[in-house]
PDB file of N, CA and C in Angstrom:
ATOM      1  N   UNK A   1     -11.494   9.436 -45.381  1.00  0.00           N
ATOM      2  CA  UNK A   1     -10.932   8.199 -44.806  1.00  0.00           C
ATOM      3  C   UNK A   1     -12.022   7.123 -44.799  1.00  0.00           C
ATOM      4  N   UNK A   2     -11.767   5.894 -45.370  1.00  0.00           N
ATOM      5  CA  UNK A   2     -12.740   4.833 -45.203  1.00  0.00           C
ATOM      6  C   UNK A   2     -12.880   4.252 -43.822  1.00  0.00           C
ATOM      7  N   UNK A   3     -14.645   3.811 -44.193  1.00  0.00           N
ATOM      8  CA  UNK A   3     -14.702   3.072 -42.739  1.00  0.00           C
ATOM      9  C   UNK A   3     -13.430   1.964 -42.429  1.00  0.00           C
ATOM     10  N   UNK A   4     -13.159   1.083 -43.350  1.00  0.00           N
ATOM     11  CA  UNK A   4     -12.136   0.161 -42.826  1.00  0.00           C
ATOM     12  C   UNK A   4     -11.304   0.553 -42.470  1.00  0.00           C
ATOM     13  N   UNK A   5     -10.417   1.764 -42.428  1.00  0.00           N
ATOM     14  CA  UNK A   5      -9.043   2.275 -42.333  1.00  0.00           C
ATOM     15  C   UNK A   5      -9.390   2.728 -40.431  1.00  0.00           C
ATOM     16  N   UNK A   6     -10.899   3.365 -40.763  1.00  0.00           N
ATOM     17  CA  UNK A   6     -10.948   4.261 -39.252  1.00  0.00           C
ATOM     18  C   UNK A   6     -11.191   3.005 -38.273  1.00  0.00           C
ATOM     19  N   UNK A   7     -11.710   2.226 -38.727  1.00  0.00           N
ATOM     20  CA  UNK A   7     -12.146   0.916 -37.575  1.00  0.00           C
ATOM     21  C   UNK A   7     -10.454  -0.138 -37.307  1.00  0.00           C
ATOM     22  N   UNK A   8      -9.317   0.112 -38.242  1.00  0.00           N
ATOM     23  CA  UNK A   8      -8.181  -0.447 -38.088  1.00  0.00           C
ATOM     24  C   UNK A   8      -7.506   0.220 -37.036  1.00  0.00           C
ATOM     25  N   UNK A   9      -7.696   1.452 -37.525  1.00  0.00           N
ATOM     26  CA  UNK A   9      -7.102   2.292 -36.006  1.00  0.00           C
ATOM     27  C   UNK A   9      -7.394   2.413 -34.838  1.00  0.00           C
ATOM     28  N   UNK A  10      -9.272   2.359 -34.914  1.00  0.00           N
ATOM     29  CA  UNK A  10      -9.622   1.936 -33.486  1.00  0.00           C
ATOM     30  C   UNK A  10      -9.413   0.875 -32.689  1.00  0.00           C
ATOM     31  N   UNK A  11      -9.215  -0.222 -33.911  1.00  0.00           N
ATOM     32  CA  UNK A  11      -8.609  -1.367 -32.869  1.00  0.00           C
ATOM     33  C   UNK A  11      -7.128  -1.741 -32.523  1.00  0.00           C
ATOM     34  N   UNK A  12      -6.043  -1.194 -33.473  1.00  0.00           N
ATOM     35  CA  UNK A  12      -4.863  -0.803 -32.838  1.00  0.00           C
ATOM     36  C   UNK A  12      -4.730  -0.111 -31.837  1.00  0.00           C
ATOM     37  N   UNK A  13      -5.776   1.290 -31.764  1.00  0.00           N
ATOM     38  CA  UNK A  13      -5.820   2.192 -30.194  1.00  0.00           C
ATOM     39  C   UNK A  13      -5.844   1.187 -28.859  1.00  0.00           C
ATOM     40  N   UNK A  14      -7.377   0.530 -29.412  1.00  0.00           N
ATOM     41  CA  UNK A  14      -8.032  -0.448 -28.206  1.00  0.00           C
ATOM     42  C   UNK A  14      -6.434  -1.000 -27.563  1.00  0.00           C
ATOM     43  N   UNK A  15      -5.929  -1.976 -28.600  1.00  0.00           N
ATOM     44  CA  UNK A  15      -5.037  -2.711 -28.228  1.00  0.00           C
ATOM     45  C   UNK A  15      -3.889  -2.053 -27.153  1.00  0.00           C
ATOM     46  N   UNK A  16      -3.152  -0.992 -27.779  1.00  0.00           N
ATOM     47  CA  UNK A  16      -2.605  -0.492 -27.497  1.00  0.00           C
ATOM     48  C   UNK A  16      -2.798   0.189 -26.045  1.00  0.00           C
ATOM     49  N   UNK A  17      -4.057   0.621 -25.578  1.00  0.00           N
ATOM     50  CA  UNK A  17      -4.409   0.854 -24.544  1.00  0.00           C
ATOM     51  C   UNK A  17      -4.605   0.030 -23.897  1.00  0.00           C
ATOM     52  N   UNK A  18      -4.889  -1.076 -23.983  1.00  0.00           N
ATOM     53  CA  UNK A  18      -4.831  -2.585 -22.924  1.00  0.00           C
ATOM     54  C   UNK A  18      -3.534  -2.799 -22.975  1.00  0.00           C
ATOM     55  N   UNK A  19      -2.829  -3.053 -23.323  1.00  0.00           N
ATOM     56  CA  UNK A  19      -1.124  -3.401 -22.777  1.00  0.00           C
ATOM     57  C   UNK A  19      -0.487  -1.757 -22.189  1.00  0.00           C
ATOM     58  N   UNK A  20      -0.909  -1.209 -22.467  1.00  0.00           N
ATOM     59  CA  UNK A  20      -0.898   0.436 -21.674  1.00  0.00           C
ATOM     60  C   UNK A  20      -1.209   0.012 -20.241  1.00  0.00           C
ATOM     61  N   UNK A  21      -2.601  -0.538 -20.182  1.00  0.00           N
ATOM     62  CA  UNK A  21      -2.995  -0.845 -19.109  1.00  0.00           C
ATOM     63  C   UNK A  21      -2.685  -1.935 -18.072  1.00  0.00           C
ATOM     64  N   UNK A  22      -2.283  -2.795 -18.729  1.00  0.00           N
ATOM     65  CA  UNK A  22      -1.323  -4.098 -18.090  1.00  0.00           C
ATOM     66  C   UNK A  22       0.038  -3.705 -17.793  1.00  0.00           C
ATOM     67  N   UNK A  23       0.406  -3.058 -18.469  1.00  0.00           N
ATOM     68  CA  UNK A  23       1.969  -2.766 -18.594  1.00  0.00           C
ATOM     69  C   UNK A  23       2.528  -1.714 -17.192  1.00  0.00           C
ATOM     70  N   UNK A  24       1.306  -0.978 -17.232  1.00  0.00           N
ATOM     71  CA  UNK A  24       1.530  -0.170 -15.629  1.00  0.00           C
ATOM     72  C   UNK A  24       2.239  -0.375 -14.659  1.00  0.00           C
ATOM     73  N   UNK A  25       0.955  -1.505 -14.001  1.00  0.00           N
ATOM     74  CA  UNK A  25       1.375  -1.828 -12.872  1.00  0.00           C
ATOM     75  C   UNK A  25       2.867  -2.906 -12.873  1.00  0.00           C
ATOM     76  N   UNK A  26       2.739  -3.630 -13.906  1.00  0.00           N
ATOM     77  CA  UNK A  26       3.798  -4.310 -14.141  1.00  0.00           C
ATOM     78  C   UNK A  26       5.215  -3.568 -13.667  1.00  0.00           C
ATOM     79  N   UNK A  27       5.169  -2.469 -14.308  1.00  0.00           N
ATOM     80  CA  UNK A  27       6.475  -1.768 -14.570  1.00  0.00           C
ATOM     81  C   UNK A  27       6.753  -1.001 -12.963  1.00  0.00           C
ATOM     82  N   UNK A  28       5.343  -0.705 -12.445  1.00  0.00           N
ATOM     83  CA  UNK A  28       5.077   0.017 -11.017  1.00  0.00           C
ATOM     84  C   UNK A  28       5.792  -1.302 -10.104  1.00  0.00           C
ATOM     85  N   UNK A  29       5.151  -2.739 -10.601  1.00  0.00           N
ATOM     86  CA  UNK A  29       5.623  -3.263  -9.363  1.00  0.00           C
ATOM     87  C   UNK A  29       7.226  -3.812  -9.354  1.00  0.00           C
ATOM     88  N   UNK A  30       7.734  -3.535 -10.689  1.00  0.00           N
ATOM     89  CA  UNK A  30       9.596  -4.285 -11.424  1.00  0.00           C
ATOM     90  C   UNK A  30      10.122  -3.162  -9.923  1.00  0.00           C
ATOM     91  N   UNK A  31       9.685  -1.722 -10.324  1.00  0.00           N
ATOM     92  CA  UNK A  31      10.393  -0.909  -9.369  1.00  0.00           C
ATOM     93  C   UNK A  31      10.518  -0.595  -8.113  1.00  0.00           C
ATOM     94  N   UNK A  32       9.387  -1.291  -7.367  1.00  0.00           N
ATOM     95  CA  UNK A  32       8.771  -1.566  -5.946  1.00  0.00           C
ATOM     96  C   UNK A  32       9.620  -3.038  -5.337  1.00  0.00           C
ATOM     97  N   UNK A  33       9.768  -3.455  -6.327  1.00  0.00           N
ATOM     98  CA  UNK A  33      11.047  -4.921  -5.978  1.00  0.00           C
ATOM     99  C   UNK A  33      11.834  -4.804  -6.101  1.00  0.00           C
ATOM    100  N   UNK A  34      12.700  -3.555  -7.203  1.00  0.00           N
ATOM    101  CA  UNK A  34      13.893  -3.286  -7.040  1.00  0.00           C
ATOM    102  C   UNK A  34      14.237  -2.637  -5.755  1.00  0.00           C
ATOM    103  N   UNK A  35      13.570  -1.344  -5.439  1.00  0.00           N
ATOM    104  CA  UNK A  35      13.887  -0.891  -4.246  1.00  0.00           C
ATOM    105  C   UNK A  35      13.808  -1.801  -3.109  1.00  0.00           C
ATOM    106  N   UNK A  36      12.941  -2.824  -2.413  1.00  0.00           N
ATOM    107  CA  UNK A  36      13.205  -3.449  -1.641  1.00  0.00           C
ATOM    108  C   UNK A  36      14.335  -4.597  -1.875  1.00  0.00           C
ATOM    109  N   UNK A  37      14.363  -4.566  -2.858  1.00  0.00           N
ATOM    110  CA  UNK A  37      15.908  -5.756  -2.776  1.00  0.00           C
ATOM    111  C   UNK A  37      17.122  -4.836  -2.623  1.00  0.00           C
ATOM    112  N   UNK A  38      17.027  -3.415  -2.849  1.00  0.00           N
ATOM    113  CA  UNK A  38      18.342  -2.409  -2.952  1.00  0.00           C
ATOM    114  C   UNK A  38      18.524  -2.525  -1.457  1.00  0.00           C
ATOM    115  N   UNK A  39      16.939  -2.697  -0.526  1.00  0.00           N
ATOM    116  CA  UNK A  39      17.153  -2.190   0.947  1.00  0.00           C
ATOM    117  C   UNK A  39      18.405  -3.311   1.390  1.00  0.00           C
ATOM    118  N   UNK A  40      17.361  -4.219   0.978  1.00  0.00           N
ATOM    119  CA  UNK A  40      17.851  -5.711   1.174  1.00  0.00           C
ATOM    120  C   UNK A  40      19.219  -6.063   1.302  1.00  0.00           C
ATOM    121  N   UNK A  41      19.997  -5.366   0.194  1.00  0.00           N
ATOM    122  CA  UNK A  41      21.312  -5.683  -0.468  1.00  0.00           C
ATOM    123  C   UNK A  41      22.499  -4.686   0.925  1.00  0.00           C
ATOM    124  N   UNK A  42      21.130  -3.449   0.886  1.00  0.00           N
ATOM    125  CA  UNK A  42      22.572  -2.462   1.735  1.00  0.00           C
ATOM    126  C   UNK A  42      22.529  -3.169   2.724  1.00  0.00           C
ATOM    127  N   UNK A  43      22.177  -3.991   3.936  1.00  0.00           N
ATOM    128  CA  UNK A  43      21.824  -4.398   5.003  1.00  0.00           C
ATOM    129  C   UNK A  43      23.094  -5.246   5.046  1.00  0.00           C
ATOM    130  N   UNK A  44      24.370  -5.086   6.212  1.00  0.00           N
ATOM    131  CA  UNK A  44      25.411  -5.685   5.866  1.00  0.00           C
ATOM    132  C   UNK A  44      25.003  -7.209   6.591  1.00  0.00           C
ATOM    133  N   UNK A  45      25.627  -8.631   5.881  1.00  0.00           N
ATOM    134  CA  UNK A  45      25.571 -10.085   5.635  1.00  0.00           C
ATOM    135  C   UNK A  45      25.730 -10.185   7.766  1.00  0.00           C
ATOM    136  N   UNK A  46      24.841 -11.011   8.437  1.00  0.00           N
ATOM    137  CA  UNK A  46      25.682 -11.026   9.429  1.00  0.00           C
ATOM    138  C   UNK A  46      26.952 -12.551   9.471  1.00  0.00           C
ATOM    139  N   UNK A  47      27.277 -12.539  10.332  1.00  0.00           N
ATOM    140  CA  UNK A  47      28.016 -13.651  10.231  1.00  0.00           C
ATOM    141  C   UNK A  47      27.890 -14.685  10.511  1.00  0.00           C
ATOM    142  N   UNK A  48      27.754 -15.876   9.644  1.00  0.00           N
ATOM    143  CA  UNK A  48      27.399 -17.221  10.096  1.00  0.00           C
ATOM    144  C   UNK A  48      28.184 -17.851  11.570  1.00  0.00           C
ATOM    145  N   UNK A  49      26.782 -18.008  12.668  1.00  0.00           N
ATOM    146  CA  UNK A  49      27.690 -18.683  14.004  1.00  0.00           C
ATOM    147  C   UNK A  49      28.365 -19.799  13.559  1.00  0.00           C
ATOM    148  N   UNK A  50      30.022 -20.250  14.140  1.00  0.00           N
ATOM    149  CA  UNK A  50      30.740 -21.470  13.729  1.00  0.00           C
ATOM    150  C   UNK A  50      30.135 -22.264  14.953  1.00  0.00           C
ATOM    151  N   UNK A  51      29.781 -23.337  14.723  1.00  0.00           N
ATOM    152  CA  UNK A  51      29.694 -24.433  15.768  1.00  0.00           C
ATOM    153  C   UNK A  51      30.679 -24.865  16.653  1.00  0.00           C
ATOM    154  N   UNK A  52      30.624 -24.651  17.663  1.00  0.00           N
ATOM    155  CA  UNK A  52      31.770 -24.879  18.722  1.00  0.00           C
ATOM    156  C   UNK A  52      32.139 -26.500  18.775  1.00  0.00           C
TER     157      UNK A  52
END
Protein backbone atom coordinates (compact mmCIF):
# COMPACT_ATOMS: atom_id res chain seq x y z
CA UNK A 1 0.00 0.00 0.00
CA UNK A 2 1.43 3.46 -0.84
CA UNK A 3 2.25 6.13 1.45
CA UNK A 4 -0.47 8.35 -0.22
CA UNK A 5 -3.28 5.83 -0.03
CA UNK A 6 -2.28 5.09 3.91
CA UNK A 7 -2.10 8.91 4.79
CA UNK A 8 -5.81 9.27 2.79
CA UNK A 9 -7.19 6.96 5.19
CA UNK A 10 -5.70 8.42 8.10
CA UNK A 11 -7.24 11.50 7.40
CA UNK A 12 -10.69 10.20 6.53
CA UNK A 13 -10.32 8.20 10.10
CA UNK A 14 -9.22 11.64 11.76
CA UNK A 15 -12.28 13.17 10.22
CA UNK A 16 -14.54 10.75 10.85
CA UNK A 17 -13.67 10.55 14.45
CA UNK A 18 -14.21 14.30 15.04
CA UNK A 19 -17.82 14.35 13.87
CA UNK A 20 -17.95 10.93 15.94
CA UNK A 21 -16.99 13.20 18.50
CA UNK A 22 -19.27 16.19 18.00
CA UNK A 23 -22.03 14.13 16.99
CA UNK A 24 -22.30 12.48 20.58
CA UNK A 25 -23.26 14.75 22.65
CA UNK A 26 -25.40 16.30 20.07
CA UNK A 27 -27.47 13.24 19.67
CA UNK A 28 -27.12 12.70 23.83
CA UNK A 29 -28.56 16.10 24.22
CA UNK A 30 -31.72 15.76 20.90
CA UNK A 31 -32.75 12.89 23.54
CA UNK A 32 -32.44 14.68 26.94
CA UNK A 33 -34.96 17.39 25.27
CA UNK A 34 -37.08 15.00 23.97
CA UNK A 35 -37.72 13.41 27.22
CA UNK A 36 -38.24 16.60 29.04
CA UNK A 37 -40.67 17.97 26.55
CA UNK A 38 -42.50 14.25 26.69
CA UNK A 39 -42.65 15.23 30.65
CA UNK A 40 -43.79 18.49 29.62
CA UNK A 41 -46.48 17.36 27.14
CA UNK A 42 -48.01 14.58 29.74
CA UNK A 43 -48.62 17.36 32.36
CA UNK A 44 -52.42 18.06 31.74
CA UNK A 45 -53.00 22.14 30.19
CA UNK A 46 -54.47 23.94 33.34
CA UNK A 47 -57.23 26.14 32.63
CA UNK A 48 -57.02 29.62 31.63
CA UNK A 49 -58.76 31.90 34.69
CA UNK A 50 -61.85 33.85 32.74
CA UNK A 51 -61.89 37.37 34.03
CA UNK A 52 -64.86 38.09 36.00
Amino acid sequence: MSLKKINTLLAAAFILFILGLTATPMVVNGLLIMRVTRKVAAVPARPVPQPA
